[in-house]
N, C-alpha and C. Protein backbone atom coordinates (compact mmCIF):
# COMPACT_ATOMS: atom_id res chain seq x y z
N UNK A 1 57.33 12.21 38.50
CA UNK A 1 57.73 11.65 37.22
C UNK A 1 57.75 12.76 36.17
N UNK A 2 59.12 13.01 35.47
CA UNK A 2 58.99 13.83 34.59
C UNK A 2 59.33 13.60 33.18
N UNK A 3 58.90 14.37 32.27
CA UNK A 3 58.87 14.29 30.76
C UNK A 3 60.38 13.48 30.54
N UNK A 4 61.42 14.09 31.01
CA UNK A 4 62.70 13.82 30.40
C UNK A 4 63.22 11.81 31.11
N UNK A 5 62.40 11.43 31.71
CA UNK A 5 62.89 10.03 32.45
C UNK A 5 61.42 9.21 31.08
N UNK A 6 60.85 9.72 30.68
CA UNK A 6 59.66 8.78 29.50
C UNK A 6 60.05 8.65 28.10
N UNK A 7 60.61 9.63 27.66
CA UNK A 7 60.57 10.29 26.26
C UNK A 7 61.49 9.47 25.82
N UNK A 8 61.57 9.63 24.15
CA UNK A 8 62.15 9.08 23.25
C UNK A 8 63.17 9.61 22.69
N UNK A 9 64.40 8.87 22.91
CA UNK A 9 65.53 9.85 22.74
C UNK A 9 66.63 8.61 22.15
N UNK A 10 67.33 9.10 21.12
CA UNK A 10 67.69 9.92 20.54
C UNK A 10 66.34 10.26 19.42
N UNK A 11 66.21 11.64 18.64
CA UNK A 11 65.32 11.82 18.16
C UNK A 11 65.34 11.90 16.39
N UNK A 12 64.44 11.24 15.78
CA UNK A 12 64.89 11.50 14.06
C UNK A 12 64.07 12.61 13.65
N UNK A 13 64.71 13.30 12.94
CA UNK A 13 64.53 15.02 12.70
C UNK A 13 64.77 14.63 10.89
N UNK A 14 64.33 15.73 10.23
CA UNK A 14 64.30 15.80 9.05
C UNK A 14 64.67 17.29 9.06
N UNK A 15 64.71 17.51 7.83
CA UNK A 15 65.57 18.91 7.09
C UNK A 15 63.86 20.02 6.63
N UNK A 16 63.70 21.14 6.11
CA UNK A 16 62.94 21.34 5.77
C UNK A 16 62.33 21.04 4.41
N UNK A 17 63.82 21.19 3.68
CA UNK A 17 63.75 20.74 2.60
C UNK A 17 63.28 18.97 1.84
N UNK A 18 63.62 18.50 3.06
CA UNK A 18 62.80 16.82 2.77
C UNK A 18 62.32 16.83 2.12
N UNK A 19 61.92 15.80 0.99
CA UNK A 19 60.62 15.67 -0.01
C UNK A 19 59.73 14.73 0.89
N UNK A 20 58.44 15.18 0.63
CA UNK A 20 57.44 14.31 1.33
C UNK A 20 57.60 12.55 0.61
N UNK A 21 58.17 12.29 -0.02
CA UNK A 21 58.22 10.87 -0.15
C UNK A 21 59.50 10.21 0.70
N UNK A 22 60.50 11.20 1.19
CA UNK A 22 60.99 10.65 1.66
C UNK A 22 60.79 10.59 3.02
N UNK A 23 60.12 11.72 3.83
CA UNK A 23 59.41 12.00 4.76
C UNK A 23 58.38 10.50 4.88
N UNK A 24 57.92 10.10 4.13
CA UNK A 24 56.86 8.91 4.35
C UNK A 24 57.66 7.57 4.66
N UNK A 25 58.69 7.73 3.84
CA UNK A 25 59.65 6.71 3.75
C UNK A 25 60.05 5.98 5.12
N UNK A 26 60.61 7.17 5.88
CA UNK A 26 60.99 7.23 6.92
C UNK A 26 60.09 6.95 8.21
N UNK A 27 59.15 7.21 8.19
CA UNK A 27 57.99 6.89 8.94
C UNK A 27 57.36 5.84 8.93
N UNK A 28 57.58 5.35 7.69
CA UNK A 28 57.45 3.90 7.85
C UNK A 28 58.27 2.97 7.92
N UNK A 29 59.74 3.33 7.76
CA UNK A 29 60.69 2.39 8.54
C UNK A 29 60.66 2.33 10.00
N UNK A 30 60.71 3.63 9.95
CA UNK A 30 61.29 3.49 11.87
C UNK A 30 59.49 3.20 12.60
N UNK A 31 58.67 3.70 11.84
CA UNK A 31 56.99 2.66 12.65
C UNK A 31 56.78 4.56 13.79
N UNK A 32 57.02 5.25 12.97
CA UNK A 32 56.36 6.73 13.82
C UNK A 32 55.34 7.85 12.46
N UNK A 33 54.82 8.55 13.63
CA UNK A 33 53.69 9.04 13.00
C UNK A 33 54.10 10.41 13.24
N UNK A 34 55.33 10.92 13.77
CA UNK A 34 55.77 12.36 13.58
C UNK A 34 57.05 12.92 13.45
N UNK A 35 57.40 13.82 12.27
CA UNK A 35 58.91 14.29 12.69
C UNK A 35 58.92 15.60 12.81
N UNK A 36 59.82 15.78 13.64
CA UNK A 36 60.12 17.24 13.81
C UNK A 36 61.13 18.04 12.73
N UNK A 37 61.14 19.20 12.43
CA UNK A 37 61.81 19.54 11.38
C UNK A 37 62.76 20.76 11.95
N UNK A 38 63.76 20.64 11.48
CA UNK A 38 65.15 21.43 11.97
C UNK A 38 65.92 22.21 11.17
N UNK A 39 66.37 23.02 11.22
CA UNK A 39 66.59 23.30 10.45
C UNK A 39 68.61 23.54 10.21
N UNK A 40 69.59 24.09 9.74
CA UNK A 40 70.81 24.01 9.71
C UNK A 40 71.40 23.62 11.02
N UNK A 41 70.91 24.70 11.84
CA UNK A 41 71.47 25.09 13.35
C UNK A 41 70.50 24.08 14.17
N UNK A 42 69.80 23.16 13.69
CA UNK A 42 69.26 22.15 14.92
C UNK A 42 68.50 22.74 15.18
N UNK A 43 67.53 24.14 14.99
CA UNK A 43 66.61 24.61 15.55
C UNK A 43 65.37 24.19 15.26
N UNK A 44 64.60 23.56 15.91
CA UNK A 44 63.19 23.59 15.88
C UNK A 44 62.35 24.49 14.95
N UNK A 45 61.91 24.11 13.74
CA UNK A 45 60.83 25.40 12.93
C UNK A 45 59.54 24.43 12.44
N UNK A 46 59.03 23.53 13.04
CA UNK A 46 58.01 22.60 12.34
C UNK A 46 57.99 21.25 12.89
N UNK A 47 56.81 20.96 12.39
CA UNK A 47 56.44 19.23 12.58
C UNK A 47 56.02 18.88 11.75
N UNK A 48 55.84 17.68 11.03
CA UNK A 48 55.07 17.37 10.24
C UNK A 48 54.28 16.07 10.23
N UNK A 49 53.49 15.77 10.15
CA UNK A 49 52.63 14.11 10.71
C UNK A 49 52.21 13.47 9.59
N UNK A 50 52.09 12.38 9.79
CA UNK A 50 51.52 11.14 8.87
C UNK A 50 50.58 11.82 7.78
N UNK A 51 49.27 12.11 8.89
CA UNK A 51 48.15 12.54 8.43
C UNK A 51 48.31 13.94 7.37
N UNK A 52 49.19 14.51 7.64
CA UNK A 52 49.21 16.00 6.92
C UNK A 52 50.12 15.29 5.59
N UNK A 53 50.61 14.62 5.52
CA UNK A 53 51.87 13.98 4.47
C UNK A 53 50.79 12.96 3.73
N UNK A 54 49.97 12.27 4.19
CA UNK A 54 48.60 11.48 3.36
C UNK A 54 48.04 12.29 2.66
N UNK A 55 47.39 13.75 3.23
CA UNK A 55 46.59 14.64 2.48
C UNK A 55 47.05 15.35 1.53
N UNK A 56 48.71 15.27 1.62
CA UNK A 56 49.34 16.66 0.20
C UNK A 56 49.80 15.77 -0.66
N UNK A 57 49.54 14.40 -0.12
CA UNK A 57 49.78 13.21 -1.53
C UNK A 57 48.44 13.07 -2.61
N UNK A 58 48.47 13.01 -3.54
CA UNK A 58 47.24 12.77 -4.96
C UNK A 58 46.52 11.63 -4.32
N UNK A 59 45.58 12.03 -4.63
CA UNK A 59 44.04 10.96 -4.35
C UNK A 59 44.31 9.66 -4.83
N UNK A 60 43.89 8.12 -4.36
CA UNK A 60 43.66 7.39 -5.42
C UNK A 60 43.04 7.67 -6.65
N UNK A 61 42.22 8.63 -6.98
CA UNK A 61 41.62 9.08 -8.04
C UNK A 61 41.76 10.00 -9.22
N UNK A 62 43.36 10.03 -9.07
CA UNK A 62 44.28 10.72 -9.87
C UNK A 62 44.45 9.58 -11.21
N UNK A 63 44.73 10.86 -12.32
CA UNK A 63 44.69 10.44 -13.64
C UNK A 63 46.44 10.23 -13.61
N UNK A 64 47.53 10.56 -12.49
CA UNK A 64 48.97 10.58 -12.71
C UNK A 64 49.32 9.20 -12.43
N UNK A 65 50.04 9.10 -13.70
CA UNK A 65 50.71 7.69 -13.41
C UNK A 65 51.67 7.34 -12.34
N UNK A 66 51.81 6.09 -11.73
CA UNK A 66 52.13 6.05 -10.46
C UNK A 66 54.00 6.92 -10.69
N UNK A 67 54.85 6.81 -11.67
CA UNK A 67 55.72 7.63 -11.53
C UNK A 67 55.71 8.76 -11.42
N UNK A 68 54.51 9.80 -12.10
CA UNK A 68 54.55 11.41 -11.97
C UNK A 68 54.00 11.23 -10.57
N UNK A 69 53.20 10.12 -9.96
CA UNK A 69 53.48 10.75 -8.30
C UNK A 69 55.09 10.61 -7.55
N UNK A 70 55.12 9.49 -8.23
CA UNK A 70 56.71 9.29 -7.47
C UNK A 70 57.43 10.66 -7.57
N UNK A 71 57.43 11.18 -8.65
CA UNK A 71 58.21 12.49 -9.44
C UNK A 71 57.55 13.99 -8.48
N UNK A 72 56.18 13.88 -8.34
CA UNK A 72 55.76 14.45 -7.60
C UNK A 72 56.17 14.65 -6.47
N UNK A 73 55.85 13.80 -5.64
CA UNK A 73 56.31 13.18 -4.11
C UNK A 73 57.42 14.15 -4.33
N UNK A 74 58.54 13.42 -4.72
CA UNK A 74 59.67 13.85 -4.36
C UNK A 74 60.38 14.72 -4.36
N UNK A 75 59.60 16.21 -5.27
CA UNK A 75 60.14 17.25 -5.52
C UNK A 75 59.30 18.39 -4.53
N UNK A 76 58.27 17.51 -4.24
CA UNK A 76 57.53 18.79 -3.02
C UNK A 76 58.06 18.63 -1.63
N UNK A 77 58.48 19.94 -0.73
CA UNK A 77 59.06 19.80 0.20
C UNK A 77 58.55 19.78 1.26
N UNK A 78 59.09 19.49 2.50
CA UNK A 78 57.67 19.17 3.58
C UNK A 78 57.72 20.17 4.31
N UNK A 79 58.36 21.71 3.67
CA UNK A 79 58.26 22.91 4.80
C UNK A 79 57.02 23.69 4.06
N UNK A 80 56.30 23.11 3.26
CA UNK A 80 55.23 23.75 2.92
C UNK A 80 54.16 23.20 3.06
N UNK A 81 54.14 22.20 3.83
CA UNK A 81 53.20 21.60 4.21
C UNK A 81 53.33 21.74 6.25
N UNK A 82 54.31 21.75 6.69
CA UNK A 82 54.75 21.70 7.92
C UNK A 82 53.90 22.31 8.60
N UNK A 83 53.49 21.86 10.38
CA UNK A 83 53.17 22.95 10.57
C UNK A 83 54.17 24.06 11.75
N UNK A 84 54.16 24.84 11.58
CA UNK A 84 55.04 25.86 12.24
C UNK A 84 55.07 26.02 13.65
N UNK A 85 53.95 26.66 14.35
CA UNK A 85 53.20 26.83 15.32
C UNK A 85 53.70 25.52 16.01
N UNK A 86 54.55 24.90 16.46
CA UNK A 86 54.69 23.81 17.51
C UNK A 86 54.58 23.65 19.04
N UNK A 87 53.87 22.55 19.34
CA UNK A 87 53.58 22.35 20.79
C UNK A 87 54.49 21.34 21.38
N UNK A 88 55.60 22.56 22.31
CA UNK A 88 56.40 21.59 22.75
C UNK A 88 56.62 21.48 24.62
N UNK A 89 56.99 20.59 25.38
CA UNK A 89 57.54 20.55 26.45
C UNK A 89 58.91 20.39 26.42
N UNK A 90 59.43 20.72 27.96
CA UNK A 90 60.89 20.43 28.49
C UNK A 90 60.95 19.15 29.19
N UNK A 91 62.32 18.79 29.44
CA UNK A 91 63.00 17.38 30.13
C UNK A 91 62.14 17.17 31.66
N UNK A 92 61.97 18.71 32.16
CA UNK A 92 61.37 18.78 33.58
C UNK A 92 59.70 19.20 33.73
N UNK A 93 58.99 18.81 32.47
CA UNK A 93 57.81 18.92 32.46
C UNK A 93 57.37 17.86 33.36
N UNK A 94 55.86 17.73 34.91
CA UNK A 94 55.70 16.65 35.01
C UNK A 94 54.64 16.15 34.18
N UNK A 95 54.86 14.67 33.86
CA UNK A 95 54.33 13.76 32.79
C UNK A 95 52.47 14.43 32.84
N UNK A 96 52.20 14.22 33.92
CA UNK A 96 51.02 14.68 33.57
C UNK A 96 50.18 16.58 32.86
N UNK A 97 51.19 17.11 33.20
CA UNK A 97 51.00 18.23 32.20
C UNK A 97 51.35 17.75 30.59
N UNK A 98 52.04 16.95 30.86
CA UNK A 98 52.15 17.13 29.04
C UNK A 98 50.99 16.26 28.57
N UNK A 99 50.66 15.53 29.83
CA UNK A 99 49.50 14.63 29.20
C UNK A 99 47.99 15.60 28.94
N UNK A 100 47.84 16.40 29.90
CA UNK A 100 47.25 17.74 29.75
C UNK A 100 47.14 18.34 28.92
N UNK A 101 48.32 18.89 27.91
CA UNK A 101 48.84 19.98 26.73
C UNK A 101 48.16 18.81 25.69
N UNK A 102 48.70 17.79 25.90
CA UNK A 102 48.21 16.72 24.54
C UNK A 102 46.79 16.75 24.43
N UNK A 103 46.07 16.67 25.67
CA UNK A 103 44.34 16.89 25.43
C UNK A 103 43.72 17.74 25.20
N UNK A 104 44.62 18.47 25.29
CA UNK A 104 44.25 20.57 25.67
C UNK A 104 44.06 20.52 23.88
N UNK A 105 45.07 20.04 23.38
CA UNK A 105 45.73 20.60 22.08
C UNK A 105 45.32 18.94 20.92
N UNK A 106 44.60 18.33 21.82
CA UNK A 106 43.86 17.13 20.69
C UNK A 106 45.41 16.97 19.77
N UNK A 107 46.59 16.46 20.41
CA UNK A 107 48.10 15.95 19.90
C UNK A 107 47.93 14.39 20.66
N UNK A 108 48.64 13.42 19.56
CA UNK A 108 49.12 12.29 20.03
C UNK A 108 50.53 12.37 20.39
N UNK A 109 51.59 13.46 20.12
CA UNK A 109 52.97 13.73 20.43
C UNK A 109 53.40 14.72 20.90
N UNK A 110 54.59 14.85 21.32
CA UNK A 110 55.20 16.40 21.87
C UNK A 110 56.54 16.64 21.66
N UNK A 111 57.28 17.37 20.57
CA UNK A 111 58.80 17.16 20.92
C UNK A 111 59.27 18.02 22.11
N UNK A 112 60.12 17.58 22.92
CA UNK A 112 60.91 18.06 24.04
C UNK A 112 61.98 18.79 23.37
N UNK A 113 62.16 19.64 24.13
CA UNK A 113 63.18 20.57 23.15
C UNK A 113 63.62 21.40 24.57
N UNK A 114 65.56 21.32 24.67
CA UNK A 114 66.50 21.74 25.75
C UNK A 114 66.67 23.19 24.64
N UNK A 115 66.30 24.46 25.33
CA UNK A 115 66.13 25.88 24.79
C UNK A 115 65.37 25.77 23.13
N UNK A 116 66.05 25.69 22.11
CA UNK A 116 65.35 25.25 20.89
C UNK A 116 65.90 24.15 20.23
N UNK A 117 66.61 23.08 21.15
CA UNK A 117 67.01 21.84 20.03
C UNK A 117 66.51 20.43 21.20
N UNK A 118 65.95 20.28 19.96
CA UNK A 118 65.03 18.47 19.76
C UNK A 118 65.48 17.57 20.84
N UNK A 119 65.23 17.25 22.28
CA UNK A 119 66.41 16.23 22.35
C UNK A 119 65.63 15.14 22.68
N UNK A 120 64.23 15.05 22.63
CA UNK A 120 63.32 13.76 22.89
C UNK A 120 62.06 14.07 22.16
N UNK A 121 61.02 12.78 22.01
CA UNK A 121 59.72 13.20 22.01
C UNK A 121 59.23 12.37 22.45
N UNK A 122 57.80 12.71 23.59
CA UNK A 122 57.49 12.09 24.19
C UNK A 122 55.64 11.45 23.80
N UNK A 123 55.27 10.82 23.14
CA UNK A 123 53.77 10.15 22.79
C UNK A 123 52.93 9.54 23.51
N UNK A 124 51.31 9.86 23.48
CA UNK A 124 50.61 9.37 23.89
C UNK A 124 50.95 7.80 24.69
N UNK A 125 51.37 7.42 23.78
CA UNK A 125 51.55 5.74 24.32
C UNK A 125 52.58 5.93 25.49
N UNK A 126 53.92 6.43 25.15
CA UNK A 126 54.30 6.54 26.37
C UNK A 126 53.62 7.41 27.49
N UNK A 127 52.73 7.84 27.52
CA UNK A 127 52.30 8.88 28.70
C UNK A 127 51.35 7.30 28.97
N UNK A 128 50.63 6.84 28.59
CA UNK A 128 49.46 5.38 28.83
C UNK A 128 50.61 4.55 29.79
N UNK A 129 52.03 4.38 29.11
CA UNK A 129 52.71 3.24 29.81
C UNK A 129 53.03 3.56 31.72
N UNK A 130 53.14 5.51 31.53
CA UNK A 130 53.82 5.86 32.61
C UNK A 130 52.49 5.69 33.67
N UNK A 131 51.20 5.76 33.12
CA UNK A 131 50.19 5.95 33.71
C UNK A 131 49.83 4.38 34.18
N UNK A 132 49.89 3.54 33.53
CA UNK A 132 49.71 2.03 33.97
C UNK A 132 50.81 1.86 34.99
N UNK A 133 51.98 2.74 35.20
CA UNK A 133 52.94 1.77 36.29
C UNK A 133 51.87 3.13 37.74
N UNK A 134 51.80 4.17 37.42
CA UNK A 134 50.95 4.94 38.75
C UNK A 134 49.64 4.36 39.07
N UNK A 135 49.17 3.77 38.10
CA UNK A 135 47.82 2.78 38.92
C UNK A 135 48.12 1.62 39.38
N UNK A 136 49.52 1.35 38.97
CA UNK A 136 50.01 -0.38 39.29
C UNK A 136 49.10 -1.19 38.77
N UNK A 137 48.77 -0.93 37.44
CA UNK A 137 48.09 -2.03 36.63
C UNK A 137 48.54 -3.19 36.37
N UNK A 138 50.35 -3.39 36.59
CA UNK A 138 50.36 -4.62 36.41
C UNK A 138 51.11 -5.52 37.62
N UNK A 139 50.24 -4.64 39.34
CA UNK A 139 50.30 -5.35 40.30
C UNK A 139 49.04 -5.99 40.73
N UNK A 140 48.98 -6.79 41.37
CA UNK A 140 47.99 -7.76 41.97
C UNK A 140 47.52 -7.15 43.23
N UNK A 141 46.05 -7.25 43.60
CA UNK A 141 45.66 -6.42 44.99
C UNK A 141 44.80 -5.88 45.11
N UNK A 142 43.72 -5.86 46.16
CA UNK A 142 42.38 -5.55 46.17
C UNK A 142 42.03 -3.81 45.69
N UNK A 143 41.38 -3.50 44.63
CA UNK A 143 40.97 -2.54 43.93
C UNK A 143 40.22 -1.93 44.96
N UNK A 144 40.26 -0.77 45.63
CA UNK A 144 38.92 0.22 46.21
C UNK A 144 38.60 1.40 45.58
N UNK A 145 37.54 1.85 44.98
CA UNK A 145 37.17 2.89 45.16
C UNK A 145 36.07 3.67 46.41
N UNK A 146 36.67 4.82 46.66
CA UNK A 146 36.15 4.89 47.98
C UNK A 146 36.02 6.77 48.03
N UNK A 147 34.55 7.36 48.44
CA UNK A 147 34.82 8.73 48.86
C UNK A 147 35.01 9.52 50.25
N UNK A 148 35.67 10.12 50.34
CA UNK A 148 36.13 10.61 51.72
C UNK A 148 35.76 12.37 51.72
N UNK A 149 34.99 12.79 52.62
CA UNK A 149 34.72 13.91 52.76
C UNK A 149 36.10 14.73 52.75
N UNK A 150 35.76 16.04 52.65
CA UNK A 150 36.71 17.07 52.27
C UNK A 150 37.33 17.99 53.72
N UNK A 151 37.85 16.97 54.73
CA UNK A 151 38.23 17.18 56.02
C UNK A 151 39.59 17.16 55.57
N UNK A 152 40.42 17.99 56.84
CA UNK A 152 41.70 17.75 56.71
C UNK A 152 41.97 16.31 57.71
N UNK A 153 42.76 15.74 57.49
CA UNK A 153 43.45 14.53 58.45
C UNK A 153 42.37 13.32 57.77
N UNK A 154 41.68 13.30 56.64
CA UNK A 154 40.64 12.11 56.83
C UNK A 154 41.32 11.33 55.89
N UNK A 155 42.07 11.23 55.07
CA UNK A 155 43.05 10.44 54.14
C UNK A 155 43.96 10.15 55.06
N UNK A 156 44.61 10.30 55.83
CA UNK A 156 45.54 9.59 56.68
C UNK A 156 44.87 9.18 57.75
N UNK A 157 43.69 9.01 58.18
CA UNK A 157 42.87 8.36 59.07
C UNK A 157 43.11 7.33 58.46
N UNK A 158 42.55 7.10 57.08
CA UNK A 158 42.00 5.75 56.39
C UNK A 158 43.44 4.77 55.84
N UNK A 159 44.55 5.76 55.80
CA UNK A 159 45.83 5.57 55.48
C UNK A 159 46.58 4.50 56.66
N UNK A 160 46.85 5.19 57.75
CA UNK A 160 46.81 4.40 58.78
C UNK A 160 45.97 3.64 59.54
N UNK A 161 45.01 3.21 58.65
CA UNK A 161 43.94 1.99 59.35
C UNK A 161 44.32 1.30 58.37
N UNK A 162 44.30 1.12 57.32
CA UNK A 162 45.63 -0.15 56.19
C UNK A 162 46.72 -0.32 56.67
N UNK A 163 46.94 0.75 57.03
CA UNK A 163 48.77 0.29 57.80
C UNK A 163 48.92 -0.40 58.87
N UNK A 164 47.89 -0.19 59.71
CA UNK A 164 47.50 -0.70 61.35
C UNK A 164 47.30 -2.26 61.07
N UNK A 165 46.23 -2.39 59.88
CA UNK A 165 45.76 -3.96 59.73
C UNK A 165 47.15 -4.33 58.83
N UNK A 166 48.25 -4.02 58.85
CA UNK A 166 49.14 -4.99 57.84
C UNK A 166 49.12 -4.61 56.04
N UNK A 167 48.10 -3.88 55.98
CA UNK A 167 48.23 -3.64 54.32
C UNK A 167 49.20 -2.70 53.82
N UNK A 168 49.56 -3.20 52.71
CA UNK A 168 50.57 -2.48 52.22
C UNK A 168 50.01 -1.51 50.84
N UNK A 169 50.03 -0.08 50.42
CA UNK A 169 49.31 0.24 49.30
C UNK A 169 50.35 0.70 48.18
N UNK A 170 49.50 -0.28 47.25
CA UNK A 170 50.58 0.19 46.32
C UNK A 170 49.85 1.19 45.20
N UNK A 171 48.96 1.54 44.55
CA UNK A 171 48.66 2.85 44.64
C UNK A 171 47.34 4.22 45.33
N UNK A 172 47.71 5.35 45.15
CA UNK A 172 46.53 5.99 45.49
C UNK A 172 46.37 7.23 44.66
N UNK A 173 45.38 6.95 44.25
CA UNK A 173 45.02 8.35 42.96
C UNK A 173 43.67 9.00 43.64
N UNK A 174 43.43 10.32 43.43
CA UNK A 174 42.28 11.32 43.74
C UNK A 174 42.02 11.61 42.56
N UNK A 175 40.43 11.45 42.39
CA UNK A 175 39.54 12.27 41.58
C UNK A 175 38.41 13.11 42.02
N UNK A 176 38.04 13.29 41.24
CA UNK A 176 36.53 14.70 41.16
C UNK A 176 35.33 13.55 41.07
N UNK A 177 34.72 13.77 42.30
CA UNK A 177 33.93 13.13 42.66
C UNK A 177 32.14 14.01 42.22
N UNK A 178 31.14 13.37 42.09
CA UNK A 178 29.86 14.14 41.99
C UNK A 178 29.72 14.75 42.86
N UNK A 179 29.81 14.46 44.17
CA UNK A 179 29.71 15.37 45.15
C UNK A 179 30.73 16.54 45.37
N UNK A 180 30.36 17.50 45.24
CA UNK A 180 31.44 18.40 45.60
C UNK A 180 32.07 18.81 47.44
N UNK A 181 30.97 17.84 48.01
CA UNK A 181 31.58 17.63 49.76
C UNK A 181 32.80 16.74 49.67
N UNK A 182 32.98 15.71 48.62
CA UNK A 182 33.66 14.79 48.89
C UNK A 182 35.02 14.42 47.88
N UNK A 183 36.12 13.83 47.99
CA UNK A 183 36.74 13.11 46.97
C UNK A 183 37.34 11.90 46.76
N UNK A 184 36.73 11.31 45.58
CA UNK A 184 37.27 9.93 45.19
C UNK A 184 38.08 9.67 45.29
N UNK A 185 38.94 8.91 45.68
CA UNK A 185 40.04 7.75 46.11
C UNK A 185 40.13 6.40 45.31
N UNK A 186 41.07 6.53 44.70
CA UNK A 186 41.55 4.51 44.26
C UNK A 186 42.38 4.43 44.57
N UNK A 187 42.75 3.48 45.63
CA UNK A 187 43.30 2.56 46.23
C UNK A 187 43.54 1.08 45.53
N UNK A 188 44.60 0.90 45.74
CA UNK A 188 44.98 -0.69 45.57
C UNK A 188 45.86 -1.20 46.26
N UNK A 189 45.88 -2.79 47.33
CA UNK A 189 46.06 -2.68 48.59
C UNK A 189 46.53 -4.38 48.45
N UNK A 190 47.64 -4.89 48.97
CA UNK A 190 47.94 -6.32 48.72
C UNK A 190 48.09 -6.62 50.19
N UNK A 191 48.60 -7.79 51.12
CA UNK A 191 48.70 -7.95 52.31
C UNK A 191 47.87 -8.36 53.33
N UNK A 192 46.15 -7.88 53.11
CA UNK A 192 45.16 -8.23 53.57
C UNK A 192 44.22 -9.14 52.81
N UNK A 193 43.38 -9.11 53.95
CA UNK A 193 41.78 -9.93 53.27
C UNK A 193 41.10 -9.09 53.19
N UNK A 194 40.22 -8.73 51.74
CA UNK A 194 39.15 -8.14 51.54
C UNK A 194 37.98 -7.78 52.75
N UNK A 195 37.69 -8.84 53.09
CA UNK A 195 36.84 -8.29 54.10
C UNK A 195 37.16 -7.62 55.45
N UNK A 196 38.12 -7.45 55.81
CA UNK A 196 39.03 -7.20 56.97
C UNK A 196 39.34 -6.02 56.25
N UNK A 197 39.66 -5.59 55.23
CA UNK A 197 39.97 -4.24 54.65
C UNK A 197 38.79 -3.23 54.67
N UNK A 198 37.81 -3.51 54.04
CA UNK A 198 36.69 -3.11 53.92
C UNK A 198 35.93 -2.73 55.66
N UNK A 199 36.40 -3.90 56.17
CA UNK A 199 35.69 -2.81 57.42
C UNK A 199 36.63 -2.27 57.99
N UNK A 200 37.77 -2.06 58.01
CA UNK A 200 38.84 -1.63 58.76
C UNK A 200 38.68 -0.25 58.01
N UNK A 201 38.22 0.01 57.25
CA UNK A 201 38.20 1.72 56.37
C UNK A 201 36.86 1.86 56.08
N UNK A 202 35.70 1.22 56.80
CA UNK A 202 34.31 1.84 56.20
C UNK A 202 34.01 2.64 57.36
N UNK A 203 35.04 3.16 58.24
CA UNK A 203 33.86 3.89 59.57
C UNK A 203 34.42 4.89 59.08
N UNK A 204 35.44 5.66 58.26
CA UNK A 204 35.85 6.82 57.69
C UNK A 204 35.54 7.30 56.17
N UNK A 205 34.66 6.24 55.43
CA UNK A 205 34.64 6.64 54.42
C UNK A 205 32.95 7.37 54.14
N UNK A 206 33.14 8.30 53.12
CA UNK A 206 31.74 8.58 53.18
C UNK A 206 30.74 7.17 52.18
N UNK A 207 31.57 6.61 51.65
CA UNK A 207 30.71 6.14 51.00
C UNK A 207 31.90 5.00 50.21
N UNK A 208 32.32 3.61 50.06
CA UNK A 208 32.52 2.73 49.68
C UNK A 208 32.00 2.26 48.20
N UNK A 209 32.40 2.68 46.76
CA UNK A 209 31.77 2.90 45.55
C UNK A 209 32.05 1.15 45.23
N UNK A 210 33.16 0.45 45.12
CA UNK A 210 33.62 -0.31 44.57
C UNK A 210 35.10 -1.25 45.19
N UNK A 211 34.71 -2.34 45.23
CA UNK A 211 35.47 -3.59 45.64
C UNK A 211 36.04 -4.74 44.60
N UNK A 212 36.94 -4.74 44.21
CA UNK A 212 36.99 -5.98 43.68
C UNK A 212 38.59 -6.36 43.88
N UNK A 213 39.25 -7.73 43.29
CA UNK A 213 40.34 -7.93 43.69
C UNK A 213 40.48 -8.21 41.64
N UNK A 214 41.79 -7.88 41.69
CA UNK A 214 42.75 -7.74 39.95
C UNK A 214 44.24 -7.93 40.60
């Protein structure tokens, strides 16, 4: 699964010159919390976010009447507030590196950019949605977590003993287990009976963490 089959495309871009009121404007029509900023030639030189456009606005505790902010707002531009330095991926990033770069780099967004022009951006939420269809969160089917020593052939032992009894799996994810002999497995498995599953894969597992059916 890659960046360019998730992302958000076509993309709304602003000028540098934008005034931050209209920059807000916009963000709250279209219901987003980032734009990328472009400049004549479509090139990528900035981002600018919600949060950075809240902070270069006057305090509630300003003596300016609500028009000298309006007047304000609108004459300050958002390339001086922008930030420059941008963190971006390509169309052929896979999803989970960018989900990576986003944690690496404490970002809820990423614009995608084909050499230096904008052509998606891809957000937290969509990386959550792509990640709920790889756990098959919204299939039905007995949940396992399960650890399997660090042998070669011992995941397709346990692979083809679901297959042997009739189960069908619809997903399988590896993690980093406490033990460093071993690694975690989630499984989720429709076709069988729980208990017929469970022993049909406990003579290969090191250890059986968790059972339930969702």
């Amino acid at each position: 699964m890659f960046v360019g089959s998730r992302m958000k495309t076509p993309v709304i871009t602003i000028s540098p010159k934008t005034s931050l009121d209209e920059a807000l404007s916009i963000m709250t029509k279209e219901h987003i919390r980032r734009l990328p900023v472009v400049n004549e030639a479509g090139t990528l030189i900035g981002i600018v976010t919600e949060l950075e456009l809240m902070k270069a606005s006057p305090s509630g505790a300003t003596t300016l009447s609500v028009w000298e902010i309006k007047s304000l707002l609108s004459a300050y531009p958002v390339e001086k507030i922008m930030t420059t330095s941008v963190v971006t991926v390509t169309e052929d990033t896979p999803i989970e590196e960018a989900a990576r770069i986003m944690a690496d780099n404490e970002i809820g967004g990423i614009p995608v950019v084909r050499k230096s022009e904008v052509v998606g951006f891809i957000t937290e939420t969509d990386i959550f949605k792509a990640f709920l269809e790889v756990f098959g969160a919204r299939d039905s089917g007995i949940r396992l977590t399960i650890e399997l020593t660090k042998k070669p052939g011992t995941l397709s032992t346990v692979t083809k003993a679901i297959s042997e009894l009739g189960g069908n799996i619809l997903l399988l994810g590896s993690f980093l287990s406490e033990d460093t002999d071993t690694a975690q497995l989630v499984l989720k498995v429709d076709g069988v009976k729980e208990d017929e599953l469970v022993k049909a894969i406990e003579p290969y597992c090191a250890k059986i963490a968790d059972v339930r059916m969702i």
